[in-house]
Structures are given as C-alpha cells and as structure tokens.
N, C-alpha and C. Protein backbone atom coordinates (compact mmCIF):
# COMPACT_ATOMS: atom_id res chain seq x y z
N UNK A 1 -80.33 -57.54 87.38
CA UNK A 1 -81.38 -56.83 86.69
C UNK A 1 -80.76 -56.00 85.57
N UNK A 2 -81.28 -55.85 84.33
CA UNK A 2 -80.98 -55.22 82.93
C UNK A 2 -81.22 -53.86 83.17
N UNK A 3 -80.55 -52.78 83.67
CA UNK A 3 -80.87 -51.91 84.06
C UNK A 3 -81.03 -50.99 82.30
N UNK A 4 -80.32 -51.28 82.11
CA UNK A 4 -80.43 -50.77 80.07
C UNK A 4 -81.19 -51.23 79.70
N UNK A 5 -82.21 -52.26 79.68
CA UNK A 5 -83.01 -52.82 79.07
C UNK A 5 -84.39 -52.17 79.42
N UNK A 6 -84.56 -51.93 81.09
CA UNK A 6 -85.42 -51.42 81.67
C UNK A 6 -85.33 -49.95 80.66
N UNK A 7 -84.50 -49.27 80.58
CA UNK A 7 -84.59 -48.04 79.78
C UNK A 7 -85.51 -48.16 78.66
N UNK A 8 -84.40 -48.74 77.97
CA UNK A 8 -85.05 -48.86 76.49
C UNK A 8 -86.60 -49.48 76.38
N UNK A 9 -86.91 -50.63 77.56
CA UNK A 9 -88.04 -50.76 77.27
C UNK A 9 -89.39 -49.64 77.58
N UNK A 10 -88.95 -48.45 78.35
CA UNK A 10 -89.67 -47.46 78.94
C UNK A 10 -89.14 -45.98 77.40
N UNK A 11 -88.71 -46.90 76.37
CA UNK A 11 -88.39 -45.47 75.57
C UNK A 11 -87.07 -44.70 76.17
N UNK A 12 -86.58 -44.73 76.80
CA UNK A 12 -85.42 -43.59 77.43
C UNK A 12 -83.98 -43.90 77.16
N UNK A 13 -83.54 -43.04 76.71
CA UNK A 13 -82.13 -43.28 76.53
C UNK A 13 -81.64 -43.19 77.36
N UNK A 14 -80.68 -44.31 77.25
CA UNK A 14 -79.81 -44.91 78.29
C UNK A 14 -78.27 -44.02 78.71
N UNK A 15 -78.36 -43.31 79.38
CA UNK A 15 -76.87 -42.53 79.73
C UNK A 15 -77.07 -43.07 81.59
N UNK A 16 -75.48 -43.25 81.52
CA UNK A 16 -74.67 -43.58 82.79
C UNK A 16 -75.51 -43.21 83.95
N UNK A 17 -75.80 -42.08 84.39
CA UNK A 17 -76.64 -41.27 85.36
C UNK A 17 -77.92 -41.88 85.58
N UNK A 18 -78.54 -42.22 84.38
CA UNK A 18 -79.81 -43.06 84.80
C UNK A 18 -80.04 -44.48 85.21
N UNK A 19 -78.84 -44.63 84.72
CA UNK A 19 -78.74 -46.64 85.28
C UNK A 19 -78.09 -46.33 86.21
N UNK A 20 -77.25 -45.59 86.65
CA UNK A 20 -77.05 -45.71 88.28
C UNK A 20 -78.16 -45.32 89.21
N UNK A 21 -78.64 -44.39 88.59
CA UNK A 21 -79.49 -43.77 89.78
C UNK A 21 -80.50 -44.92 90.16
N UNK A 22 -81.11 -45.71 88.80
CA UNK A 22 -81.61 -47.04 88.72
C UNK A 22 -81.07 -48.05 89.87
N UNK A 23 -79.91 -48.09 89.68
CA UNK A 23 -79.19 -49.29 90.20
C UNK A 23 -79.37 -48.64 91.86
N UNK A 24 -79.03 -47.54 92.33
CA UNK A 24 -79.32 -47.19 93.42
C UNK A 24 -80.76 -47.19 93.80
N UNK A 25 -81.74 -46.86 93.28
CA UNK A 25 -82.59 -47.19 94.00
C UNK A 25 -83.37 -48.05 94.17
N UNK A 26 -82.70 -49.38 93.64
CA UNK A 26 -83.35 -50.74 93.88
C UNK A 26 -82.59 -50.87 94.71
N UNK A 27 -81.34 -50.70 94.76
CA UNK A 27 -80.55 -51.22 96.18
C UNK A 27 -80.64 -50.42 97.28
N UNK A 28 -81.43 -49.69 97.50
CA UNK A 28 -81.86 -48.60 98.39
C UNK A 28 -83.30 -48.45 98.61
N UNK A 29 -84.37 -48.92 98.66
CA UNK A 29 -85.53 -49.22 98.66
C UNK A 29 -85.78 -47.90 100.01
N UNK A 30 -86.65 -46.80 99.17
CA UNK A 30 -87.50 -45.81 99.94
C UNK A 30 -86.11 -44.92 100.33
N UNK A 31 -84.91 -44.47 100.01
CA UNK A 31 -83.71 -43.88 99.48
C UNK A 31 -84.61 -42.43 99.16
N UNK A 32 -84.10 -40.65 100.60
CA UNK A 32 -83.96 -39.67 99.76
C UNK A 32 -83.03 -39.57 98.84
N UNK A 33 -83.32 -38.39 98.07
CA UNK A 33 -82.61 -37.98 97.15
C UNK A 33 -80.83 -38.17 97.31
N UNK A 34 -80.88 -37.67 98.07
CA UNK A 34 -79.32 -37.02 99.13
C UNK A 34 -78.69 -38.69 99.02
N UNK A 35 -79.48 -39.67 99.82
CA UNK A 35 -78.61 -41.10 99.89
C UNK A 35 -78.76 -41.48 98.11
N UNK A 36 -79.12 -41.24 97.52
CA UNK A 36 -79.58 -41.30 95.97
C UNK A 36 -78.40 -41.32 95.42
N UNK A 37 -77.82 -39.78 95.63
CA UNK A 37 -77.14 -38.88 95.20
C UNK A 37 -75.34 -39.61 95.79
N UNK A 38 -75.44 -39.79 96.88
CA UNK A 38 -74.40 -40.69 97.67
C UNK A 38 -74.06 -42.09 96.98
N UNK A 39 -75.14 -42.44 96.92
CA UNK A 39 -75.06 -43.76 96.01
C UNK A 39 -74.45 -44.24 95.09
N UNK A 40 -74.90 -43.10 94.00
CA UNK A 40 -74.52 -42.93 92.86
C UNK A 40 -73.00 -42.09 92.44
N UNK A 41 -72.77 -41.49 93.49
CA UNK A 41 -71.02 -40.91 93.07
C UNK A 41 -70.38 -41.98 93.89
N UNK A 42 -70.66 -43.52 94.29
CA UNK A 42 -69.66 -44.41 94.03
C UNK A 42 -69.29 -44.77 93.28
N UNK A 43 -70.11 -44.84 92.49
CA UNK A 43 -69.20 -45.28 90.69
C UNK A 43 -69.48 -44.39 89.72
N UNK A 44 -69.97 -42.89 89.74
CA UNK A 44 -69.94 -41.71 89.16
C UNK A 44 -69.22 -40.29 90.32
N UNK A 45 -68.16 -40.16 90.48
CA UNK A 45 -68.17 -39.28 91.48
C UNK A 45 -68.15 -37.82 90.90
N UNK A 46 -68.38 -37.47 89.34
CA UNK A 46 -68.56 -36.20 89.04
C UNK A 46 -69.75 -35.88 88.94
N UNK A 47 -70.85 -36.87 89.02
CA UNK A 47 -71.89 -36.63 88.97
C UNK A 47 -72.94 -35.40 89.09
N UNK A 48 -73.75 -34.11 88.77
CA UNK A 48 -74.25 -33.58 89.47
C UNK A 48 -75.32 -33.58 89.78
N UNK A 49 -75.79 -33.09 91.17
CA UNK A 49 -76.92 -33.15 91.74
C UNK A 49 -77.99 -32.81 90.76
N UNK A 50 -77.99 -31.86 90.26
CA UNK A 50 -79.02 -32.35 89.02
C UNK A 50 -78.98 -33.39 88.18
N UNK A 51 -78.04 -33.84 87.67
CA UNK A 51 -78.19 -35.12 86.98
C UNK A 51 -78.98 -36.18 87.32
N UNK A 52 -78.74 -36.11 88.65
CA UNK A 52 -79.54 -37.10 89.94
C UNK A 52 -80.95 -36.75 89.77
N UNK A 53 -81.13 -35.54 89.94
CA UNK A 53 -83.05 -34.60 89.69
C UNK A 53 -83.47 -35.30 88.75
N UNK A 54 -82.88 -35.15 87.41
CA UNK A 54 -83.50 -34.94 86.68
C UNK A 54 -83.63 -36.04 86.31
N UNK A 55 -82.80 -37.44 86.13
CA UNK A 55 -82.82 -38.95 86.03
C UNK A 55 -84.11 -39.26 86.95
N UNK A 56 -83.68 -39.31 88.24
CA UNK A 56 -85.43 -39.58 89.07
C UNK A 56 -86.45 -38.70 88.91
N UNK A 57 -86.67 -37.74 87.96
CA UNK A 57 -87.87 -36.93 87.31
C UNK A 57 -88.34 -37.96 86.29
N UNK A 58 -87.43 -38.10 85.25
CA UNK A 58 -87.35 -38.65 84.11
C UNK A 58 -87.77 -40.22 84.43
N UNK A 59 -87.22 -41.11 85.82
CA UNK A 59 -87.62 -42.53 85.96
C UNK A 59 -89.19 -42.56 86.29
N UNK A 60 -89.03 -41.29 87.14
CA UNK A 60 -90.74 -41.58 87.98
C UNK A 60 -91.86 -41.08 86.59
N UNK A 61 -91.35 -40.49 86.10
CA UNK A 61 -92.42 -40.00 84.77
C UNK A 61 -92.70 -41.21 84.27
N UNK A 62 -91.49 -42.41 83.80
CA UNK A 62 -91.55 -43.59 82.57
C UNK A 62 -92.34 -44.50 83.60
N UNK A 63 -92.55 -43.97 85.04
CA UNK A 63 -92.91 -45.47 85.81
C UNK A 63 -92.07 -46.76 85.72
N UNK A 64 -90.52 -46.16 86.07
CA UNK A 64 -89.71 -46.98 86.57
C UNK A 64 -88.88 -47.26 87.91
N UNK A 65 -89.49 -45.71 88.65
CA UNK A 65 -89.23 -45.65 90.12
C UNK A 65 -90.72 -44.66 90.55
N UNK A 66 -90.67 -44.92 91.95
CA UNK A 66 -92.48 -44.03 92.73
C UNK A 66 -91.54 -43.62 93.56
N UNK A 67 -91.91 -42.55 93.43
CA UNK A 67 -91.64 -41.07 94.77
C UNK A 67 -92.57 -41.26 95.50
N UNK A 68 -92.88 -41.14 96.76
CA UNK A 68 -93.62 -41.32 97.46
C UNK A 68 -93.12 -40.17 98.98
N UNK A 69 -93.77 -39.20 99.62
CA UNK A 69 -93.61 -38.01 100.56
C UNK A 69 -94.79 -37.98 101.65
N UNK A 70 -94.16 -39.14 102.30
CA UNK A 70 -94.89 -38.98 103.88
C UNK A 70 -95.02 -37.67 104.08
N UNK A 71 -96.05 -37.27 104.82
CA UNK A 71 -96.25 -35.91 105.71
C UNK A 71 -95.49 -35.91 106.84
N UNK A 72 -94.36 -34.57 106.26
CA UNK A 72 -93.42 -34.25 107.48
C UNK A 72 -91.78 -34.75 107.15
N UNK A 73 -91.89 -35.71 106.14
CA UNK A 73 -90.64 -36.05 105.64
C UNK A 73 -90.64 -35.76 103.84
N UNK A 74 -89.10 -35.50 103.92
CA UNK A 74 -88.69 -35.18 102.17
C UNK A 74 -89.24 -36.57 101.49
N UNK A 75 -89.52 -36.69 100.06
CA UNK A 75 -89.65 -37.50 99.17
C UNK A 75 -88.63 -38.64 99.07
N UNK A 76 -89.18 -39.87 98.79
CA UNK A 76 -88.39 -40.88 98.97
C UNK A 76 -88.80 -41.67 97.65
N UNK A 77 -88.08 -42.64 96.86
CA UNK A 77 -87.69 -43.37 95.94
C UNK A 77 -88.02 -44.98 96.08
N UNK A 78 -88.40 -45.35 95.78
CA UNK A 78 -88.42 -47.28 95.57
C UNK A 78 -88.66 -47.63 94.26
N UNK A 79 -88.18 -48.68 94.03
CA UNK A 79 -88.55 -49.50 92.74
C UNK A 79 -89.47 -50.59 92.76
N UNK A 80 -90.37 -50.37 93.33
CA UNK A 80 -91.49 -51.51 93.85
C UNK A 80 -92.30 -50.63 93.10
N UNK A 81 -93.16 -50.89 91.83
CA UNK A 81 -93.89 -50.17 91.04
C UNK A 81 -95.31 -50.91 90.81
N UNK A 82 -96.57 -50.24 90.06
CA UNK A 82 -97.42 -50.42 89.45
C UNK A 82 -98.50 -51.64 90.33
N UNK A 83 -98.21 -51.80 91.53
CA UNK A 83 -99.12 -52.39 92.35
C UNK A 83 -100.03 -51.86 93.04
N UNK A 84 -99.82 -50.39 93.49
CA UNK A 84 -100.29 -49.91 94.34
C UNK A 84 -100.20 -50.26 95.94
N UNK A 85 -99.44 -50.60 96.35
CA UNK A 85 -98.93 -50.95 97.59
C UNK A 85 -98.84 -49.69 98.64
N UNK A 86 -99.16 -49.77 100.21
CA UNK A 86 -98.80 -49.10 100.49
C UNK A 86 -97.47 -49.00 101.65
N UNK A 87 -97.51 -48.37 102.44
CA UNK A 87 -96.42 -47.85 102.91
C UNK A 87 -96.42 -47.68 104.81
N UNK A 88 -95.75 -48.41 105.49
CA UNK A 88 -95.77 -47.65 106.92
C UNK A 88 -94.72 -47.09 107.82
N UNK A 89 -94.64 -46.20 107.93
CA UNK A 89 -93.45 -45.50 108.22
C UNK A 89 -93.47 -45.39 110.24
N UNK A 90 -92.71 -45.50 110.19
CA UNK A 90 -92.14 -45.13 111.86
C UNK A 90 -92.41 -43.65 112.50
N UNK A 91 -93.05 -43.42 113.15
CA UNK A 91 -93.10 -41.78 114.09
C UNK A 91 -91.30 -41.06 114.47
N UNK A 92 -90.80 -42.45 115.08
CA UNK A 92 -89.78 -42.08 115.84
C UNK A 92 -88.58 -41.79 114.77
N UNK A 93 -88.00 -42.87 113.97
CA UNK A 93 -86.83 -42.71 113.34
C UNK A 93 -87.10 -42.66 112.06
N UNK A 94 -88.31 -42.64 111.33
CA UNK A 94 -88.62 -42.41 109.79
C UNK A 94 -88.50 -43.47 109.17
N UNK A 95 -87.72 -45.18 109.47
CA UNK A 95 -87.83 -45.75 108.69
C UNK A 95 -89.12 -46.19 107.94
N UNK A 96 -89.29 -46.84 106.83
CA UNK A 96 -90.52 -47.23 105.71
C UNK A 96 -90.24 -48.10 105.47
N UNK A 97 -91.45 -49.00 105.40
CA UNK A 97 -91.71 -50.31 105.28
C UNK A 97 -92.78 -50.74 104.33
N UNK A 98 -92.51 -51.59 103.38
CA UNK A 98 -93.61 -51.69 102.07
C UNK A 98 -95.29 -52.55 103.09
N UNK A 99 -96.12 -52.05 102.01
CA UNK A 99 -97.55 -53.08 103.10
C UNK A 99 -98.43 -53.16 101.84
N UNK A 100 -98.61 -54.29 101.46
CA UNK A 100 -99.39 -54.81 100.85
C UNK A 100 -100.97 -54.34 100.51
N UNK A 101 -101.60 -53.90 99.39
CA UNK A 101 -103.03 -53.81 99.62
C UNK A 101 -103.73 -54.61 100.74
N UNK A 102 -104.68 -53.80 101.59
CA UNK A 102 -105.27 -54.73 102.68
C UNK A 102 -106.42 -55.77 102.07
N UNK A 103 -107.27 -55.00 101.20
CA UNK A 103 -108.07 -55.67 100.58
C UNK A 103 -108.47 -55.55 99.60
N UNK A 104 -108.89 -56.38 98.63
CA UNK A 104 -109.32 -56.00 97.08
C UNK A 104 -108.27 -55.93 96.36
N UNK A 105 -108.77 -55.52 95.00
CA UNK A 105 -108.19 -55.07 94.11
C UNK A 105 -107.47 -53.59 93.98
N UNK A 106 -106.55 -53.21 93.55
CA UNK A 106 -106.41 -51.99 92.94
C UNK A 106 -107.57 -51.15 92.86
N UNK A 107 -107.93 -50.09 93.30
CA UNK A 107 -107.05 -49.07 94.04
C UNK A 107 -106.75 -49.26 95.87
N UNK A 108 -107.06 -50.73 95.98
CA UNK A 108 -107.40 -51.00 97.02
C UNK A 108 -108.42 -50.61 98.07
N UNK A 109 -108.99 -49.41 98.02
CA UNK A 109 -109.91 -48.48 98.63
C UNK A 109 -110.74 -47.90 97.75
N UNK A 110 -112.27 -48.16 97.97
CA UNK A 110 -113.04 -47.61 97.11
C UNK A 110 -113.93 -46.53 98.03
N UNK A 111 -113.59 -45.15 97.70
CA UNK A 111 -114.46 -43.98 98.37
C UNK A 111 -115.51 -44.44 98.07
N UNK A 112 -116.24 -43.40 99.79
CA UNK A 112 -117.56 -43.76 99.62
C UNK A 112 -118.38 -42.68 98.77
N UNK A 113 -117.75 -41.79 98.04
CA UNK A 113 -117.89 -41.03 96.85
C UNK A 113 -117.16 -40.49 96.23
N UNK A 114 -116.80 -40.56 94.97
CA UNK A 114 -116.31 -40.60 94.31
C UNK A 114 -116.09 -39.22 93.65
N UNK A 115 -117.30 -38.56 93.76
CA UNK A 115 -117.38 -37.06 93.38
C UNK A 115 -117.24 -37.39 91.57
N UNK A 116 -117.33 -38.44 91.02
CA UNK A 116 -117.26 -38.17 89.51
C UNK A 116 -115.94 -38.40 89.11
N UNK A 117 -114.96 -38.66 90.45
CA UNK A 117 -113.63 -39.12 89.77
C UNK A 117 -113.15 -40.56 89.12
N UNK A 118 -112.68 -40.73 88.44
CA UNK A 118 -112.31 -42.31 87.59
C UNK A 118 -110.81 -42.41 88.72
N UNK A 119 -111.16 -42.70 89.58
CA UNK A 119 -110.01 -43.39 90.33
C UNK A 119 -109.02 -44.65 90.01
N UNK A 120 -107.82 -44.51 90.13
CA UNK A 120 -107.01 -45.35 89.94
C UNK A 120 -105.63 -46.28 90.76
N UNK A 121 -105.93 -45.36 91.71
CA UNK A 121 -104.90 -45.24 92.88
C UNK A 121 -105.18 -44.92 93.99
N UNK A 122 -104.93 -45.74 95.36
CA UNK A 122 -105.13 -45.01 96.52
C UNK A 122 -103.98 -45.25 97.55
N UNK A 123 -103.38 -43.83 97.82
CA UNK A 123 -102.72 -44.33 98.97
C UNK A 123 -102.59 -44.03 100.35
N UNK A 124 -102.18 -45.21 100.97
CA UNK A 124 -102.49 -45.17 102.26
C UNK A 124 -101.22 -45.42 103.04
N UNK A 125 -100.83 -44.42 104.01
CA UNK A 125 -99.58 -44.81 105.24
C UNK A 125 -100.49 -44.84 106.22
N UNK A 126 -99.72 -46.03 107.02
CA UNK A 126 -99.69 -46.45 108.42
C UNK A 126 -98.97 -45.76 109.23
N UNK A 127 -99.17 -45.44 110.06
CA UNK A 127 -97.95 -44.76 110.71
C UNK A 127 -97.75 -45.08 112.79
N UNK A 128 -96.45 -45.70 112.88
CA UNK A 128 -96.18 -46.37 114.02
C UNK A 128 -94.73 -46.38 114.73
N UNK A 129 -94.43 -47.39 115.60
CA UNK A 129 -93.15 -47.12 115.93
C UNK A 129 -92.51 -48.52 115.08
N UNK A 130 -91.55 -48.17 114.64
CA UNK A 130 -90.76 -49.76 113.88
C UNK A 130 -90.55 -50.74 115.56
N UNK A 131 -90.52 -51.67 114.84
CA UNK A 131 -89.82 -52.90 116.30
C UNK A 131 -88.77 -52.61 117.31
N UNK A 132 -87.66 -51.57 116.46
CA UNK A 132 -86.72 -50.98 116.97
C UNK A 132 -86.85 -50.13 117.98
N UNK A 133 -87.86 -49.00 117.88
CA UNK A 133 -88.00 -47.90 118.02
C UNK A 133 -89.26 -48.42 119.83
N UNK A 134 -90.34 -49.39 118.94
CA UNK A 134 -90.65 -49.99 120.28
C UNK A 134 -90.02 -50.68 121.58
N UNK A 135 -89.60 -51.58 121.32
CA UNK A 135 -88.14 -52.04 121.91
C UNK A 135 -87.72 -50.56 122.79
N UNK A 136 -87.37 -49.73 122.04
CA UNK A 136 -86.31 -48.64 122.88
C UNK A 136 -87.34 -47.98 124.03
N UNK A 137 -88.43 -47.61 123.52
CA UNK A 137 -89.65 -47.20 124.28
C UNK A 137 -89.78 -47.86 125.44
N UNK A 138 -89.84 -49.48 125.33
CA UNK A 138 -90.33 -50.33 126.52
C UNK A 138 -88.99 -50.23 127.55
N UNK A 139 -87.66 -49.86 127.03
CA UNK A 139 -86.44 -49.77 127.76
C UNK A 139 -86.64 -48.18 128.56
C-alpha cells in the first residue's frame, strides 16, 4: 500500500511519523494508541508520543484512519474506512472484531425519528464473549 500517496491524496504532507503511524495501523487493525505508539518506534525509535497524537488526529480528521471508543475501553484505530461498518467487541478480554452493516444501506439504521437530523452514520457494537473467551467459560 502507497502509504505517501494515501497522504498526498488526502492533501497532507507527508513526514515520517505519519506514514508510520499509517503503516501501523493497517497492520494493527483496532490498535490503542500505546500499541500505535510501540509500533511505530520500530522503525522511528525517537519518536514522540505526541507525534503519534497528533498524526492520528491529523489521519482521523483527512478520513484516513476511524477512532472508534467502546464504552469502558480507551479509543482504538483501524483503517477500514468510509463504509460504516460496525464493530463487536468481547466482554471478557476486549478483543474487536469488524461486522458488516446488517441491513441496508448506509447509515445502516434508520431512527424511528429523526428529530430533524440529516443523518449519516450509525453506529452500532455488539457486545459478547470472542470464541476464545467462550471456550474458556465452558472449561
């Protein structure tokens, strides 16, 4: 993947910090900050933690990475963009798992009022035990 290209095509200048942080969080799919941050001082190790902030401020603004903050856990990172997809996360060990609109189109969910809002987005977590986590339960 053109991780410079992705820049430039979102307008953003391209410095080191942002194509890694890039490169980490495609290879890290739903990645806090912290493993972000880990990631990325493998092949930047002076890196600073703001650099890291402010690159995934700066990606999620251009809509080149989604933050996304289950209730109860810190904010998390993916590069799975502009679908509206949602998300199901585990009770027990926190892992996240991508889930497809159930039905329809974008926003996938249409309130049953709207209150006057121009909706564009809806999201929705599942929330369960991963396979793993069941498994350990039935043991």
């Amino acid at each position: 993947m053109d991780f410079r290209q992705m820049l430039r095509g979102a307008a953003l200048r391209v410095t080191r910090p942002r194509v890694a942080v890039l490169e980490a969080v495609h290879a890290h799919p739903h990645a806090d900050t912290e493993s972000i941050l880990g990631a990325v001082r493998r092949d930047l190790p002076k890196v600073s933690h703001q650099a890291v902030y402010d690159s995934l401020h700066t990606l999620t603004a251009a809509g080149l990475v989604r933050r996304i903050q289950p209730s109860g856990f810190v904010a998390r990172y993916e590069s799975r963009v502009g679908d509206n997809h949602h998300h199901i996360v585990c009770r027990t060990c926190g892992v996240i798992a991508d889930a497809d609109c159930a039905v329809g189109e974008a926003p996938c969910l249409t309130a049953s009022d709207d209150s006057g809002f121009s909706i564009d987005e809806a999201e929705v977590i599942y929330w369960g035990l991963c396979p793993e986590c069941s498994t350990d339960q039935k043991i």
